[in-house]
N, C-alpha and C. Protein backbone atom coordinates (compact mmCIF):
# COMPACT_ATOMS: atom_id res chain seq x y z
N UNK A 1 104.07 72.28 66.20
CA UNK A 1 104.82 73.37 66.79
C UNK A 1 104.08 74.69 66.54
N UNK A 2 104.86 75.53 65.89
CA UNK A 2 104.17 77.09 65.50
C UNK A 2 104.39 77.09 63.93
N UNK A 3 102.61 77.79 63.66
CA UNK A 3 102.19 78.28 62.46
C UNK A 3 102.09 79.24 62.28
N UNK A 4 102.44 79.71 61.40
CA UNK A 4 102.48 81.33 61.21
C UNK A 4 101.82 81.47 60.00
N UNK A 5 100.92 82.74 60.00
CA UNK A 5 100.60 82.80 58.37
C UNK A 5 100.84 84.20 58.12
N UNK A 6 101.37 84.40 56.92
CA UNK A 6 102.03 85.86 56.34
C UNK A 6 100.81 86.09 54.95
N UNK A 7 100.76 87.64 55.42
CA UNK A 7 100.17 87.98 54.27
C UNK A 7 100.86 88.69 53.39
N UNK A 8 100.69 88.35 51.95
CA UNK A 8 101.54 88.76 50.55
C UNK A 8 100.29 90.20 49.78
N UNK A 9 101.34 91.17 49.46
CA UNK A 9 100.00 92.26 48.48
C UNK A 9 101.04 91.62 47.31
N UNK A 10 100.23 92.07 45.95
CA UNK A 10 101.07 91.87 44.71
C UNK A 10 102.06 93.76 44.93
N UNK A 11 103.10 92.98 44.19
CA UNK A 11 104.14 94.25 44.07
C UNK A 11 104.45 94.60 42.33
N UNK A 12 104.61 93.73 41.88
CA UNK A 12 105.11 93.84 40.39
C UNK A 12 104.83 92.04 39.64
N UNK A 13 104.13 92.95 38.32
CA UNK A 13 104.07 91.82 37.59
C UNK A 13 105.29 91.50 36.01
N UNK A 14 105.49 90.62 36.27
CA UNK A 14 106.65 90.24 35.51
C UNK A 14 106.07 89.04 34.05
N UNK A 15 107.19 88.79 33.11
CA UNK A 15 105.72 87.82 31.69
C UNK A 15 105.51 86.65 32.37
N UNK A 16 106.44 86.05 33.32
CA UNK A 16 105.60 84.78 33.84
C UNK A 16 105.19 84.65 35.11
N UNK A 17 105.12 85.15 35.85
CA UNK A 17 105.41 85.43 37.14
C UNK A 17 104.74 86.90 37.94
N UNK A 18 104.54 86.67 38.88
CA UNK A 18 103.97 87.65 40.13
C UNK A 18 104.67 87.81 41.22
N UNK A 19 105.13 88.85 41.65
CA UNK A 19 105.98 89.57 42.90
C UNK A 19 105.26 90.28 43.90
N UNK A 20 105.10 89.10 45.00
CA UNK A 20 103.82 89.56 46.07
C UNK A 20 105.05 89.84 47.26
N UNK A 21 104.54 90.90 48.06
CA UNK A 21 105.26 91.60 48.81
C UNK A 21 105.15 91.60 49.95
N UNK A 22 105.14 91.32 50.98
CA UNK A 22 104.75 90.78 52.62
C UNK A 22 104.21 91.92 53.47
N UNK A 23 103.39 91.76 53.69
CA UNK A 23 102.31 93.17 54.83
C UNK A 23 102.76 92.30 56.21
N UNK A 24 103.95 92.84 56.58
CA UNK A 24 104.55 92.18 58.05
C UNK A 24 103.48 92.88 59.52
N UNK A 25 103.45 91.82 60.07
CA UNK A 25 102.69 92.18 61.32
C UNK A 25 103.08 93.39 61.69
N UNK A 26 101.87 94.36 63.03
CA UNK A 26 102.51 95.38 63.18
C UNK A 26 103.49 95.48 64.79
N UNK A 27 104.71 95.99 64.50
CA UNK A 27 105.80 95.74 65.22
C UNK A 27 107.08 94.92 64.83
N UNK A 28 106.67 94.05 63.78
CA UNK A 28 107.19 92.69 63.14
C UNK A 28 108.55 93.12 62.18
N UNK A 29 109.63 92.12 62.01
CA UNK A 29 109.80 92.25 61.01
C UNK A 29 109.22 91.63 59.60
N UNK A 30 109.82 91.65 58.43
CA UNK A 30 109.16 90.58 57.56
C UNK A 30 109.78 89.40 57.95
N UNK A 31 109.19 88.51 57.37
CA UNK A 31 109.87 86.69 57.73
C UNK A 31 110.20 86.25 56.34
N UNK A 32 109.43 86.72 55.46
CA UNK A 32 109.95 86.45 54.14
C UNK A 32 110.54 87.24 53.13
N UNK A 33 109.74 88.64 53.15
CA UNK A 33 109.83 89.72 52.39
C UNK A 33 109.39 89.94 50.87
N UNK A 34 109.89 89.54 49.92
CA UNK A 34 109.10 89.06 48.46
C UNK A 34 108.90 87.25 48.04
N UNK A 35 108.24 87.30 47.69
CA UNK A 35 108.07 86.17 46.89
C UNK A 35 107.42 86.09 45.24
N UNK A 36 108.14 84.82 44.53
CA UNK A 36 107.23 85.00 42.76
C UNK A 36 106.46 83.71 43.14
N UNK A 37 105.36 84.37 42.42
CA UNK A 37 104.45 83.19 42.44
C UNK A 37 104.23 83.26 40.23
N UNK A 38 103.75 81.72 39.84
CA UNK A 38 103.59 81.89 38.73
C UNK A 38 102.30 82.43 38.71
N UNK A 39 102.01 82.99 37.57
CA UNK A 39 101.02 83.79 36.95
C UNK A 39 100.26 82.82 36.46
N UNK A 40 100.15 81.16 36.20
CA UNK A 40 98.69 80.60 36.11
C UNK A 40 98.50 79.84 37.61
N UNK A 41 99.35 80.25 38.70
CA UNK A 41 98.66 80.17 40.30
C UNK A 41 98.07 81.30 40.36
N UNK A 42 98.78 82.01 40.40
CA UNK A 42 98.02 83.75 41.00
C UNK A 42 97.33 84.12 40.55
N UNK A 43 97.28 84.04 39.41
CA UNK A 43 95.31 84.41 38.48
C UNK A 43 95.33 86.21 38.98
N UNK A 44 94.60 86.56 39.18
CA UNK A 44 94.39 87.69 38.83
C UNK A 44 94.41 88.25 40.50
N UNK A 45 94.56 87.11 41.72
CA UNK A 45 95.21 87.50 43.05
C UNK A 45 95.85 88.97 43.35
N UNK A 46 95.09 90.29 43.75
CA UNK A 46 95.89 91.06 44.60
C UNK A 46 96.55 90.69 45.91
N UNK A 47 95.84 89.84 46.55
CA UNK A 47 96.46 89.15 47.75
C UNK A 47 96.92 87.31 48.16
N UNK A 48 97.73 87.17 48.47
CA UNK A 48 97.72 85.91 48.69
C UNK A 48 98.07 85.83 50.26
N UNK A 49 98.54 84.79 51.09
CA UNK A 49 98.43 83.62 51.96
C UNK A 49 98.82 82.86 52.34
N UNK A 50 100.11 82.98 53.06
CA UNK A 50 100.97 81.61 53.43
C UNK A 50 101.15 81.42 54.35
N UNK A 51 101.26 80.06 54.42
CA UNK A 51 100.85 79.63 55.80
C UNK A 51 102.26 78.74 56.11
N UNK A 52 102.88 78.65 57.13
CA UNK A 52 104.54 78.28 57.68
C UNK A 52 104.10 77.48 59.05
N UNK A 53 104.66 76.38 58.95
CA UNK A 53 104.67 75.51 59.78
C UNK A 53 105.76 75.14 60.54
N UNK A 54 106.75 75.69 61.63
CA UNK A 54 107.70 75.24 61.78
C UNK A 54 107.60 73.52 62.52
N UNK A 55 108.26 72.75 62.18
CA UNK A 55 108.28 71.44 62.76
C UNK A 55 109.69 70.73 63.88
């Protein structure tokens, strides 16, 4: 079907965890808006990458 991929900036770091913040297309709304990622995925990541598959 349709893939979408959203890009995340980091927003705030928390003791276990990372709060990446959605750079919504331009015109767009967000589709996700925040997300935590853990802090031994995200490593030292200013940006991350997700990729949405609707089926």
């Amino acid at each position: 079907m349709a893939k979408t991929t959203i890009t995340f900036e980091i927003e705030k770091q928390n003791k276990n965890s990372v709060r990446y913040k959605e750079v919504p297309k331009e015109g767009m709304p967000p589709v996700l808006g925040s997300i935590y990622v853990q802090k031994w995925f995200a490593g030292n990541s200013q940006t991350i990458e997700v990729t949405l598959d609707k089926k």
